[in-house]
C-alpha atoms as a PDB file:
ATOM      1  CA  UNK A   1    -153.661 110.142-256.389  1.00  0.00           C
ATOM      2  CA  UNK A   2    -150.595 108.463-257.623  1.00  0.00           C
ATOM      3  CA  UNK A   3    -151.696 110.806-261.144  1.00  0.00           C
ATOM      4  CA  UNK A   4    -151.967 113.877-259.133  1.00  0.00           C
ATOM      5  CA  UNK A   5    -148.310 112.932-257.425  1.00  0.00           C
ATOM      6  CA  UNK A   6    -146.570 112.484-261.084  1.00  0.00           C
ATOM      7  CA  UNK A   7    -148.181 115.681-262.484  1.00  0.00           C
ATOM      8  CA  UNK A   8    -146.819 117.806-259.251  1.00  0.00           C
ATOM      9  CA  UNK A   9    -143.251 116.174-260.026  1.00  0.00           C
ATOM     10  CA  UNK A  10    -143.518 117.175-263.486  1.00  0.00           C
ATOM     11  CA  UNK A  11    -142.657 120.542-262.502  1.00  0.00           C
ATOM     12  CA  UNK A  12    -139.200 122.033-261.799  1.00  0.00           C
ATOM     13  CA  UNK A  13    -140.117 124.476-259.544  1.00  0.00           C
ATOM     14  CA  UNK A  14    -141.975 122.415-257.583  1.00  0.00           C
ATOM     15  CA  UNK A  15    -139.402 119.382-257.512  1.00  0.00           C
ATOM     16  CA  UNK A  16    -136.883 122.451-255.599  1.00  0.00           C
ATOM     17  CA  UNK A  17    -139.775 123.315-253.568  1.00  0.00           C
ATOM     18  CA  UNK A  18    -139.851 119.937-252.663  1.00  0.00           C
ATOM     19  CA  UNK A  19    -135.923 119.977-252.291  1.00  0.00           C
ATOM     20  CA  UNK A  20    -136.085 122.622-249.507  1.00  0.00           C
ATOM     21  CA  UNK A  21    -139.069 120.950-247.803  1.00  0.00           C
ATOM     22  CA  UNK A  22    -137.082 117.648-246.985  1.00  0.00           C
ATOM     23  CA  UNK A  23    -134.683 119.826-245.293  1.00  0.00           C
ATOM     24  CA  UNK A  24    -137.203 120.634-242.751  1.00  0.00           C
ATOM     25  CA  UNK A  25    -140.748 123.118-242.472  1.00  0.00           C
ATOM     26  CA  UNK A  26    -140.612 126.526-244.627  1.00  0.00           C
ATOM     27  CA  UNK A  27    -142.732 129.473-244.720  1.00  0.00           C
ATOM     28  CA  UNK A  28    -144.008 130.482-248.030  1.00  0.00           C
ATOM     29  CA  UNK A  29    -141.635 133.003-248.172  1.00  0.00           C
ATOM     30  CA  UNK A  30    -138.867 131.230-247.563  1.00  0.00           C
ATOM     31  CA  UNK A  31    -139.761 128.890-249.882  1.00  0.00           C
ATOM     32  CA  UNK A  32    -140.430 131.934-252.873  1.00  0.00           C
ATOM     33  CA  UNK A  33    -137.106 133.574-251.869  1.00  0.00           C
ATOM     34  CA  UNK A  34    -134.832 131.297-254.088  1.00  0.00           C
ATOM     35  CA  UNK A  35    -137.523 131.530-257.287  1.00  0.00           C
ATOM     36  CA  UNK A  36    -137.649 134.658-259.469  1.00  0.00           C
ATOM     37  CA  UNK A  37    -141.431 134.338-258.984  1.00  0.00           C
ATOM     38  CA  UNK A  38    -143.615 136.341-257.818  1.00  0.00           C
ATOM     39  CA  UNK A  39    -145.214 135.504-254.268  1.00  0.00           C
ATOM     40  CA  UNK A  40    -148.407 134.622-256.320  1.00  0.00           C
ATOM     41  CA  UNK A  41    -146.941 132.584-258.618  1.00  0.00           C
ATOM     42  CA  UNK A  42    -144.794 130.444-255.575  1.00  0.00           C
ATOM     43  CA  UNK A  43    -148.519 129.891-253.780  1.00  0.00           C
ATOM     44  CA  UNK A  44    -149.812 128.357-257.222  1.00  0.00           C
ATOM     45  CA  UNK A  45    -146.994 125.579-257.151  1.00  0.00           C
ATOM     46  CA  UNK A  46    -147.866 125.183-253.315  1.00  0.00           C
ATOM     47  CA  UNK A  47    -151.095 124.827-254.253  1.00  0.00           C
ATOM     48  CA  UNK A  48    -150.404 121.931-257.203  1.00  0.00           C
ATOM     49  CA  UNK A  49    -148.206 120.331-253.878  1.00  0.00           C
ATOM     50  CA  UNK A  50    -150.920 120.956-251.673  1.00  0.00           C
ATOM     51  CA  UNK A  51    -153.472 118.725-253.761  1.00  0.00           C
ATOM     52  CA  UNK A  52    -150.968 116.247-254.381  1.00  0.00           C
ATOM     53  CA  UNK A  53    -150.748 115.699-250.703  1.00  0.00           C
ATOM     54  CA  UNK A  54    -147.295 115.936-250.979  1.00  0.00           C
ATOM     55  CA  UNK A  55    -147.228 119.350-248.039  1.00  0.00           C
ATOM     56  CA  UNK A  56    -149.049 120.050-245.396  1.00  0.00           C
ATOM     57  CA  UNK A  57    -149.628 123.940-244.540  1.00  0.00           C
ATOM     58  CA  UNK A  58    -149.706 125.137-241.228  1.00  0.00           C
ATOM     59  CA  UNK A  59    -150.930 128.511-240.274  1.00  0.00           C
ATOM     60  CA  UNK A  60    -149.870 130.787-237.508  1.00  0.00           C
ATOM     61  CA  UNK A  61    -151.716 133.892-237.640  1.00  0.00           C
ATOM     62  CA  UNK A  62    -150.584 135.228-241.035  1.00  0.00           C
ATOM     63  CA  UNK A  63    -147.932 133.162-241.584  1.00  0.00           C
ATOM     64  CA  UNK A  64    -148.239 129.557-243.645  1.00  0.00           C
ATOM     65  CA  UNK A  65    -145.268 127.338-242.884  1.00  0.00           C
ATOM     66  CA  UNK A  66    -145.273 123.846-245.397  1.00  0.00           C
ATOM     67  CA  UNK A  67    -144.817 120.647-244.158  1.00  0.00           C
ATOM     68  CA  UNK A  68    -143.474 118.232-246.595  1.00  0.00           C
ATOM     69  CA  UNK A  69    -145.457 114.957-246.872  1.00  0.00           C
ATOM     70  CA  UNK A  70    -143.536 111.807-248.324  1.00  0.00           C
ATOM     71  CA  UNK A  71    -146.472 109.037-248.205  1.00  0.00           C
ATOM     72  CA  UNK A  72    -147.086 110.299-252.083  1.00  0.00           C
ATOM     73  CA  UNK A  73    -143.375 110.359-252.903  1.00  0.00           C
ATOM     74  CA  UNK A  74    -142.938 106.473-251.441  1.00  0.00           C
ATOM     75  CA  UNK A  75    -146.272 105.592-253.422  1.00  0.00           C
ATOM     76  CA  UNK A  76    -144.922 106.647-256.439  1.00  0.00           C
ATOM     77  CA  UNK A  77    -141.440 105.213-255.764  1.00  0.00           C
ATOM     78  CA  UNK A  78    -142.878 101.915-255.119  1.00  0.00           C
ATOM     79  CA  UNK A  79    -144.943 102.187-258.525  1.00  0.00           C
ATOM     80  CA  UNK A  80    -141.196 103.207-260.347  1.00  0.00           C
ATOM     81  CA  UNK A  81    -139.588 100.199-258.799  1.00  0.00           C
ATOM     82  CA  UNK A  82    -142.198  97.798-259.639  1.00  0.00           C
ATOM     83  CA  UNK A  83    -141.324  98.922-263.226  1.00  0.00           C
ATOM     84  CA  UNK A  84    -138.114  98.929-262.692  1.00  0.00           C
ATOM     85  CA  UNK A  85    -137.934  95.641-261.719  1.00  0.00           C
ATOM     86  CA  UNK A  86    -139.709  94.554-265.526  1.00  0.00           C
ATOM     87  CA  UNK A  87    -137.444  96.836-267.647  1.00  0.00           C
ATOM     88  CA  UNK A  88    -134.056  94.975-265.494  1.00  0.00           C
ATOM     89  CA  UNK A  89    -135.703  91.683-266.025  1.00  0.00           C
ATOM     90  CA  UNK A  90    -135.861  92.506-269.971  1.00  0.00           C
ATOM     91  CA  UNK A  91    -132.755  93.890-270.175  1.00  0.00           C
ATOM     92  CA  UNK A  92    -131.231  90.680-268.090  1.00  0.00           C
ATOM     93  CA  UNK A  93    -133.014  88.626-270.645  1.00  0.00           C
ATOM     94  CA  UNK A  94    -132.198  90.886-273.903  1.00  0.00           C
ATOM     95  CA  UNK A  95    -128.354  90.323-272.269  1.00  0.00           C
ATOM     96  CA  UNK A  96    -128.514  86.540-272.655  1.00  0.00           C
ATOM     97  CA  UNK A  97    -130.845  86.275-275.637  1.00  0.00           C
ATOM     98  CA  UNK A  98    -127.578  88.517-277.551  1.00  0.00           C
ATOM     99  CA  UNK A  99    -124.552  86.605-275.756  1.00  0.00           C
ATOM    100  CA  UNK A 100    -125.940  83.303-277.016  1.00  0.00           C
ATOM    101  CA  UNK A 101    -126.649  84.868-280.400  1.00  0.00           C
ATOM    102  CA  UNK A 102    -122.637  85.659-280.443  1.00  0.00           C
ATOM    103  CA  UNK A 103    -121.465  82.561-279.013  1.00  0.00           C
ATOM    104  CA  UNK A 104    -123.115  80.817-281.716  1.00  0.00           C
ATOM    105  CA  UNK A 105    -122.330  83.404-284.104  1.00  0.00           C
ATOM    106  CA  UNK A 106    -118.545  82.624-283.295  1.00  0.00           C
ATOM    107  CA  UNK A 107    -118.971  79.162-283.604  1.00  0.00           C
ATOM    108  CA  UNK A 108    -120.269  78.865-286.933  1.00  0.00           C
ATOM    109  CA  UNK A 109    -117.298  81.459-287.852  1.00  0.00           C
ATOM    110  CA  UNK A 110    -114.792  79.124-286.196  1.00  0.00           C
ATOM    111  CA  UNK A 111    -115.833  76.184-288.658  1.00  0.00           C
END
């Protein structure tokens, strides 16, 4: 899942889709309105989303209003921030490893 939630991101389209969904529930038109896409094209991207689980679409007669879904988004946050959390760790470490370097670095150039 967490594959299928990186690959929708990927897009930019569908990152702006996204956008307008966490400002509340669209219609698929309202959602194509802002994309010089055709109407096709838009319900490809929804459908990407749709897998994803990252929207939920809602039909009233003929029209589909999206839902956005954020249990994939904070999935794949929490799998950033685990890595985030090695790669600050590193760095924190790379930080010392260099200011001891220089401290003894200066000493040996203050003999």
């Amino acid at each position: 899942m967490l594959n299928r939630t990186f690959a929708a991101l990927a897009d930019p389209t569908r990152r702006r889709i996204l956008e307008h969904l966490a400002r509340g529930d669209r219609c698929v038109t309202d959602l194509a309105r802002p994309h010089a896409m055709s109407l096709p094209a838009v319900s490809k991207h929804l459908r990407v989303l749709e897998k994803a689980r990252l929207l939920r679409r809602r039909r009233y007669g003929r029209v589909h209003e999206m839902q956005l879904e954020a249990k994939p988004l904070k999935q794949a946050a929490q799998w950033v921030e685990e890595y985030r959390k090695f790669w600050e760790g590193s760095l924190d470490r790379l930080a010392e490893y260099l200011d001891k370097t220089n401290k003894q670095s200066q000493k040996k150039g203050a003999k």
